[in-house]
Protein backbone atom coordinates (compact mmCIF):
# COMPACT_ATOMS: atom_id res chain seq x y z
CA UNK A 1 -35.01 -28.03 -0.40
CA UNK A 2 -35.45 -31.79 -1.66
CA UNK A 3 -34.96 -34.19 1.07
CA UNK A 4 -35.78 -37.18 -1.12
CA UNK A 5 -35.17 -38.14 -5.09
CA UNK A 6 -37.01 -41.53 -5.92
CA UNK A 7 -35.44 -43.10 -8.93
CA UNK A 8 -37.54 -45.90 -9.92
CA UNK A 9 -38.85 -47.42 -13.54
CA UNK A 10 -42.16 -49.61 -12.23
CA UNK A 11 -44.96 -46.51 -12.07
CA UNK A 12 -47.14 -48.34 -9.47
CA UNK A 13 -43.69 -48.30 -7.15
CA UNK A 14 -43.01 -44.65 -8.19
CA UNK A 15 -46.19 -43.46 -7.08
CA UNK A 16 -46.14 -45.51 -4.25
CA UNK A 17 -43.05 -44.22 -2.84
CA UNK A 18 -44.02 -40.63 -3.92
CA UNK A 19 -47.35 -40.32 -2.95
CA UNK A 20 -46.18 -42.00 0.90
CA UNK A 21 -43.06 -39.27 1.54
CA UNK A 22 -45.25 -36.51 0.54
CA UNK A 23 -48.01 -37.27 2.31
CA UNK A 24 -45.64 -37.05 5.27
CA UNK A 25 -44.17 -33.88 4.47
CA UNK A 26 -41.32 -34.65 2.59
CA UNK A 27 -39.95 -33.03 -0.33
CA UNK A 28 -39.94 -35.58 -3.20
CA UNK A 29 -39.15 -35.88 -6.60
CA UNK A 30 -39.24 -38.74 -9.05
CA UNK A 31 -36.68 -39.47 -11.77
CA UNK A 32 -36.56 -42.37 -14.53
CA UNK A 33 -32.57 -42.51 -15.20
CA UNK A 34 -29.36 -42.06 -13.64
CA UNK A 35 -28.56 -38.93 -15.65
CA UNK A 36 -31.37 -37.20 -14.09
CA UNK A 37 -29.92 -37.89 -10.76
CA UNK A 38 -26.97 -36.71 -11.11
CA UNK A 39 -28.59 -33.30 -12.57
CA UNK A 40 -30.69 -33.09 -10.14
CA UNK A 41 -27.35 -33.31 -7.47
CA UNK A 42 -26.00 -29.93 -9.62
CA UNK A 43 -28.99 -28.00 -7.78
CA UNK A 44 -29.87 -30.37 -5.04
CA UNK A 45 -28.56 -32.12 -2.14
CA UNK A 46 -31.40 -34.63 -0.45
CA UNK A 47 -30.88 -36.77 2.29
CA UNK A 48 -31.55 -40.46 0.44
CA UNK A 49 -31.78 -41.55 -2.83
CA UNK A 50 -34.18 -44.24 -3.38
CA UNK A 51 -32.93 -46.11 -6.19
CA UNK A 52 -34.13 -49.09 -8.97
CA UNK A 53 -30.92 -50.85 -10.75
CA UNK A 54 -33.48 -50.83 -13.82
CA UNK A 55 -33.42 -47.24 -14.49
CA UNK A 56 -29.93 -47.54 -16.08
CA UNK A 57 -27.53 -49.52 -18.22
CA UNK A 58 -25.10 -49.54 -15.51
CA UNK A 59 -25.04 -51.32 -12.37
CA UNK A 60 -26.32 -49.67 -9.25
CA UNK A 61 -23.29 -50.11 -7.48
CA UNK A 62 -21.79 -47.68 -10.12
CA UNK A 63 -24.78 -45.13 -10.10
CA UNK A 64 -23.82 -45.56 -6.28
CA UNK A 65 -20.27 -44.41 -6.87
CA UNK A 66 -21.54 -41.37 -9.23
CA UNK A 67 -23.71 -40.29 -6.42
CA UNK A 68 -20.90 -40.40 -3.87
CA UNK A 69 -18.72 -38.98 -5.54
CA UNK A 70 -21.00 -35.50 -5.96
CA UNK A 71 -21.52 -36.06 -2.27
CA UNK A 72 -20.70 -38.77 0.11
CA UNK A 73 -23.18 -38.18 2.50
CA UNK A 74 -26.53 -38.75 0.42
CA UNK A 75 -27.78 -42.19 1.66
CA UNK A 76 -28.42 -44.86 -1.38
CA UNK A 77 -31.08 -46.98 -0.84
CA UNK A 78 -31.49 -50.01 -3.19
CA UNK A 79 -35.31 -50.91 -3.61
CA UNK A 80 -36.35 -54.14 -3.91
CA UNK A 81 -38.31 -56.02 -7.29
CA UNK A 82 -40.77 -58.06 -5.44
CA UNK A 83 -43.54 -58.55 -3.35
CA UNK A 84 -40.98 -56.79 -0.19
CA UNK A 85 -41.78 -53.29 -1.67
CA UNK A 86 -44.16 -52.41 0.87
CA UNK A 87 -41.72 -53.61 3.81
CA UNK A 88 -38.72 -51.78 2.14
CA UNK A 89 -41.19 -48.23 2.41
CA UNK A 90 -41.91 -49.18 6.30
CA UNK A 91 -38.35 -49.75 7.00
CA UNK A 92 -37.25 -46.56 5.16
CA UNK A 93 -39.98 -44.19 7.11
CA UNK A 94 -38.49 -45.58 9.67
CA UNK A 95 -34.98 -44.63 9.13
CA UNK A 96 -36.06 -41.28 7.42
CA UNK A 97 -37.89 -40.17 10.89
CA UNK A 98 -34.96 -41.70 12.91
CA UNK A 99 -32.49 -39.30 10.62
CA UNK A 100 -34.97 -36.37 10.76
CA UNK A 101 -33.51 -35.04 7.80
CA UNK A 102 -36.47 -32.18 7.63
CA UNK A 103 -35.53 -29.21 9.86
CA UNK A 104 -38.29 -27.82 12.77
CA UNK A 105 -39.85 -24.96 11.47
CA UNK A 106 -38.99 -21.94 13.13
CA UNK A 107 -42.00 -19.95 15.21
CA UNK A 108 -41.54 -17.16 13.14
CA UNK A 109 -42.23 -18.94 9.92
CA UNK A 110 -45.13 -21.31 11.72
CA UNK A 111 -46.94 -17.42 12.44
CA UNK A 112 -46.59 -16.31 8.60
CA UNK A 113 -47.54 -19.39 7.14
CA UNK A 114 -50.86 -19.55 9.18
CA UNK A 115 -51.92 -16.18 8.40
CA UNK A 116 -50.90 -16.76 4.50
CA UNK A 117 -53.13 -17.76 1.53
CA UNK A 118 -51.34 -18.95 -1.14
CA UNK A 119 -52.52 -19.75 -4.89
CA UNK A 120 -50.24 -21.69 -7.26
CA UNK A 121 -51.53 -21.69 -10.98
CA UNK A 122 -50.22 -24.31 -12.86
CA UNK A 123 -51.32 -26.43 -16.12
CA UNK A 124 -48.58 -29.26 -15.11
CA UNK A 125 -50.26 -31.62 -12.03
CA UNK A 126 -46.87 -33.15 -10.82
CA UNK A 127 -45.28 -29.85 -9.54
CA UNK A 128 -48.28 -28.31 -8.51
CA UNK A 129 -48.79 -31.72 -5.73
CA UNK A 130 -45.49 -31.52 -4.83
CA UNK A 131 -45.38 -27.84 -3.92
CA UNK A 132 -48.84 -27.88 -2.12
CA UNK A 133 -47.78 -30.91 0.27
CA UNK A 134 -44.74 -29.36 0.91
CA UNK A 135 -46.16 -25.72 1.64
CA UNK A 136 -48.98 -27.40 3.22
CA UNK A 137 -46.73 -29.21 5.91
CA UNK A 138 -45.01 -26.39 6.68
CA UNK A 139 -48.50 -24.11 8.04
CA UNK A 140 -49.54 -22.85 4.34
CA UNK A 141 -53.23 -22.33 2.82
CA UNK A 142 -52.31 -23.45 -0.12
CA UNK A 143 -55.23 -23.68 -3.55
CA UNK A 144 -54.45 -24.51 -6.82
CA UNK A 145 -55.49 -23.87 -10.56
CA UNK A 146 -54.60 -25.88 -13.50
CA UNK A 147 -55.45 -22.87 -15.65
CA UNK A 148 -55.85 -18.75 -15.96
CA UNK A 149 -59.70 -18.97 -15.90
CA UNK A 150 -59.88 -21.04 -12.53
CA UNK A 151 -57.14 -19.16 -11.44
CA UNK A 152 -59.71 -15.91 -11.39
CA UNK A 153 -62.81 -18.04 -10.31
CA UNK A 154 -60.52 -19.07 -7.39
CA UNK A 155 -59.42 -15.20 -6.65
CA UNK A 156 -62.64 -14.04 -6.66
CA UNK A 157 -63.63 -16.57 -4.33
CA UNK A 158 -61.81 -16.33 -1.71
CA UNK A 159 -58.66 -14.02 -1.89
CA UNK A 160 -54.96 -15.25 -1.41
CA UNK A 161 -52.56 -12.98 -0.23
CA UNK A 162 -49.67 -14.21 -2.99
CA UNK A 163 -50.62 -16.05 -5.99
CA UNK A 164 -47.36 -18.48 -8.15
CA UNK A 165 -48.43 -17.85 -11.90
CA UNK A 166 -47.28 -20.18 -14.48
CA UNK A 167 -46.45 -18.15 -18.20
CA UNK A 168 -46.60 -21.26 -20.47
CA UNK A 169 -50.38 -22.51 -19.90
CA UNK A 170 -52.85 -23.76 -22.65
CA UNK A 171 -55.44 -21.19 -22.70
CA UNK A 172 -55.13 -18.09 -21.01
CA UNK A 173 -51.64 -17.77 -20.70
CA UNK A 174 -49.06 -16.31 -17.53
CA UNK A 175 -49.18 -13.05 -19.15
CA UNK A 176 -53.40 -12.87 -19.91
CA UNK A 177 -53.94 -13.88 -16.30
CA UNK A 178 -51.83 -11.64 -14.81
CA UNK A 179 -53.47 -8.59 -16.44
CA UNK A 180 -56.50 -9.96 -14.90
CA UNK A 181 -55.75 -10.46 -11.66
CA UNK A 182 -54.38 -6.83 -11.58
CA UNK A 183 -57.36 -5.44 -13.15
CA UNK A 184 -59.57 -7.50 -10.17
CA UNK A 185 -56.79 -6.52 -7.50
CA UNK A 186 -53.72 -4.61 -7.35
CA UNK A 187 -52.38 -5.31 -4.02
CA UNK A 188 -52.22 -9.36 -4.94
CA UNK A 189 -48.05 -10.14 -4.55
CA UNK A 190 -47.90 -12.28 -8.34
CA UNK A 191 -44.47 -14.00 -8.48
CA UNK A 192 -44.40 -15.41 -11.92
CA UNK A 193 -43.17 -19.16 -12.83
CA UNK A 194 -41.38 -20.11 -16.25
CA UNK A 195 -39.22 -22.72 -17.42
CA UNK A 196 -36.98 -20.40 -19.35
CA UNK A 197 -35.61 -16.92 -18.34
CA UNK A 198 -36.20 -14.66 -21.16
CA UNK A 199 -35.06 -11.29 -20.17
CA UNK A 200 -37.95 -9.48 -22.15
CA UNK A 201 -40.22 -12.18 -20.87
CA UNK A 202 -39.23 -11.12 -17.24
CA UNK A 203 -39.34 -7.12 -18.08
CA UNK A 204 -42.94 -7.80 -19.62
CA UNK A 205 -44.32 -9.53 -16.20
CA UNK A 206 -42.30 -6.43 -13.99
CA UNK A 207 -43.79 -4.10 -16.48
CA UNK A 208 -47.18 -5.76 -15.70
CA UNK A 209 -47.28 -5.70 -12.12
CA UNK A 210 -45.73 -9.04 -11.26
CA UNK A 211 -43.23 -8.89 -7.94
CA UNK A 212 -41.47 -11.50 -8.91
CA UNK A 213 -39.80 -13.92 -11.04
CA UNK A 214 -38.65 -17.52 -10.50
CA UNK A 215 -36.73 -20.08 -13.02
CA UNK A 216 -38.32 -23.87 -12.86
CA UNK A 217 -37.01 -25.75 -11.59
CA UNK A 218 -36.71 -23.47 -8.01
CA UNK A 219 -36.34 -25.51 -5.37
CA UNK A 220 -38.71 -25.75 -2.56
CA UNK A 221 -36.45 -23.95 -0.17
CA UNK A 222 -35.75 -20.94 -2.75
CA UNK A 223 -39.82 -20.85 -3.11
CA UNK A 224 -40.49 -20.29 0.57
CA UNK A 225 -37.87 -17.57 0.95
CA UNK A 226 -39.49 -15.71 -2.09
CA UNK A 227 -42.50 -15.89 0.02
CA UNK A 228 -41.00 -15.09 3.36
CA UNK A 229 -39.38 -12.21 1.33
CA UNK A 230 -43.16 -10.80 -0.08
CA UNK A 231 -44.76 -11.32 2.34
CA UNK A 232 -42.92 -9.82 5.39
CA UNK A 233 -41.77 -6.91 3.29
């Protein structure tokens, strides 16, 4: 579940704003024009929108309308041009916290996530940081892999109990890597990651021994409950 979408052009202010929500637990994603927002809203519904008038030819007041008129209660927050960036982030953690737009998590889920090891294998650094700070906040061991070969250093070093498994990787590809990890250890729950949903692509993996298949983008909710799901089976 996204709790945050962070529409701005300037990187240094993108990162700033991303890295800060994230490291506090929040779901966050970053977007550089309107359009993406309001594709993002087809799939998502966060809390605030943290927006730059620069990312678009329009005005923000009108981006503002767009939004509200997918969903009137996502807060629109302006962000300033100037040197009263850094007070703008204080002032929103403040109002994020005082809305405590991220749920408690239930004891039941605090017990799994401590006793699970999870591995995400991805070649793509953005969503692989914001799935491990998310997981992470919520009780996870969470490792990842930016490829198939340190994906099977990384098993055979100290074994996770589900592993995510990107197909599209340069290298040793989804498919390669899951082979191996079946040939090292059967028992591993592999839920396998593509952009695309190819229905022979999705037999293959089953066919394989994966016990699982999720569409990118899957939101951060979805991706727990496929855990939840695995591991409590």
């Amino acid at each position: 579940m996204l709790d945050i979408i962070i529409a701005q052009s300037d990187q240094e202010t993108r990162d700033l704003f991303y890295k800060t929500f994230t490291d506090l637990g929040y779901a966050a994603t970053t977007v550089l024009t309107h359009r993406e927002i309001l594709d993002l809203l087809t799939r998502e519904r966060p809390a605030f929108i943290i927006l730059d008038a620069a990312i678009s030819d329009i005005s923000a007041d009108s981006i503002s309308k767009k939004i509200s008129s997918v969903d009137e209660t996502i807060k629109v927050l302006i962000s300033p041009r100037d040197k009263n960036v850094l007070q703008f982030v204080k002032d929103l953690i403040d109002i994020i916290i005082s809305r405590k737009i991220i749920a408690p998590i239930p004891d039941e889920i605090k017990s799994t996530a401590l006793n699970t090891k999870i591995l995400m294998v991805d070649d793509q650094t953005g969503p692989l940081e914001l799935i491990k700070n998310y997981l992470s906040r919520r009780g996870y061991s969470i490792t990842t892999a930016l490829s198939g070969e340190e994906a099977l250093s990384k098993i055979k070093e100290n074994r996770p109990d589900i592993i995510f498994l990107d197909i599209c990787m340069q290298g040793m590809d989804g498919i390669i890597t899951l082979k191996a990890i079946k040939d090292l250890d059967k028992s591993i729950i592999v839920i396998m990651t593509s952009g695309n949903d190819d229905r022979e692509t999705i037999k293959e993996t089953i066919e394989l021994g994966a016990n699982g298949y999720l569409v990118k983008p899957f939101n951060l909710k979805k991706l727990e409950e496929t855990i939840l799901n695995n591991i409590q089976a």
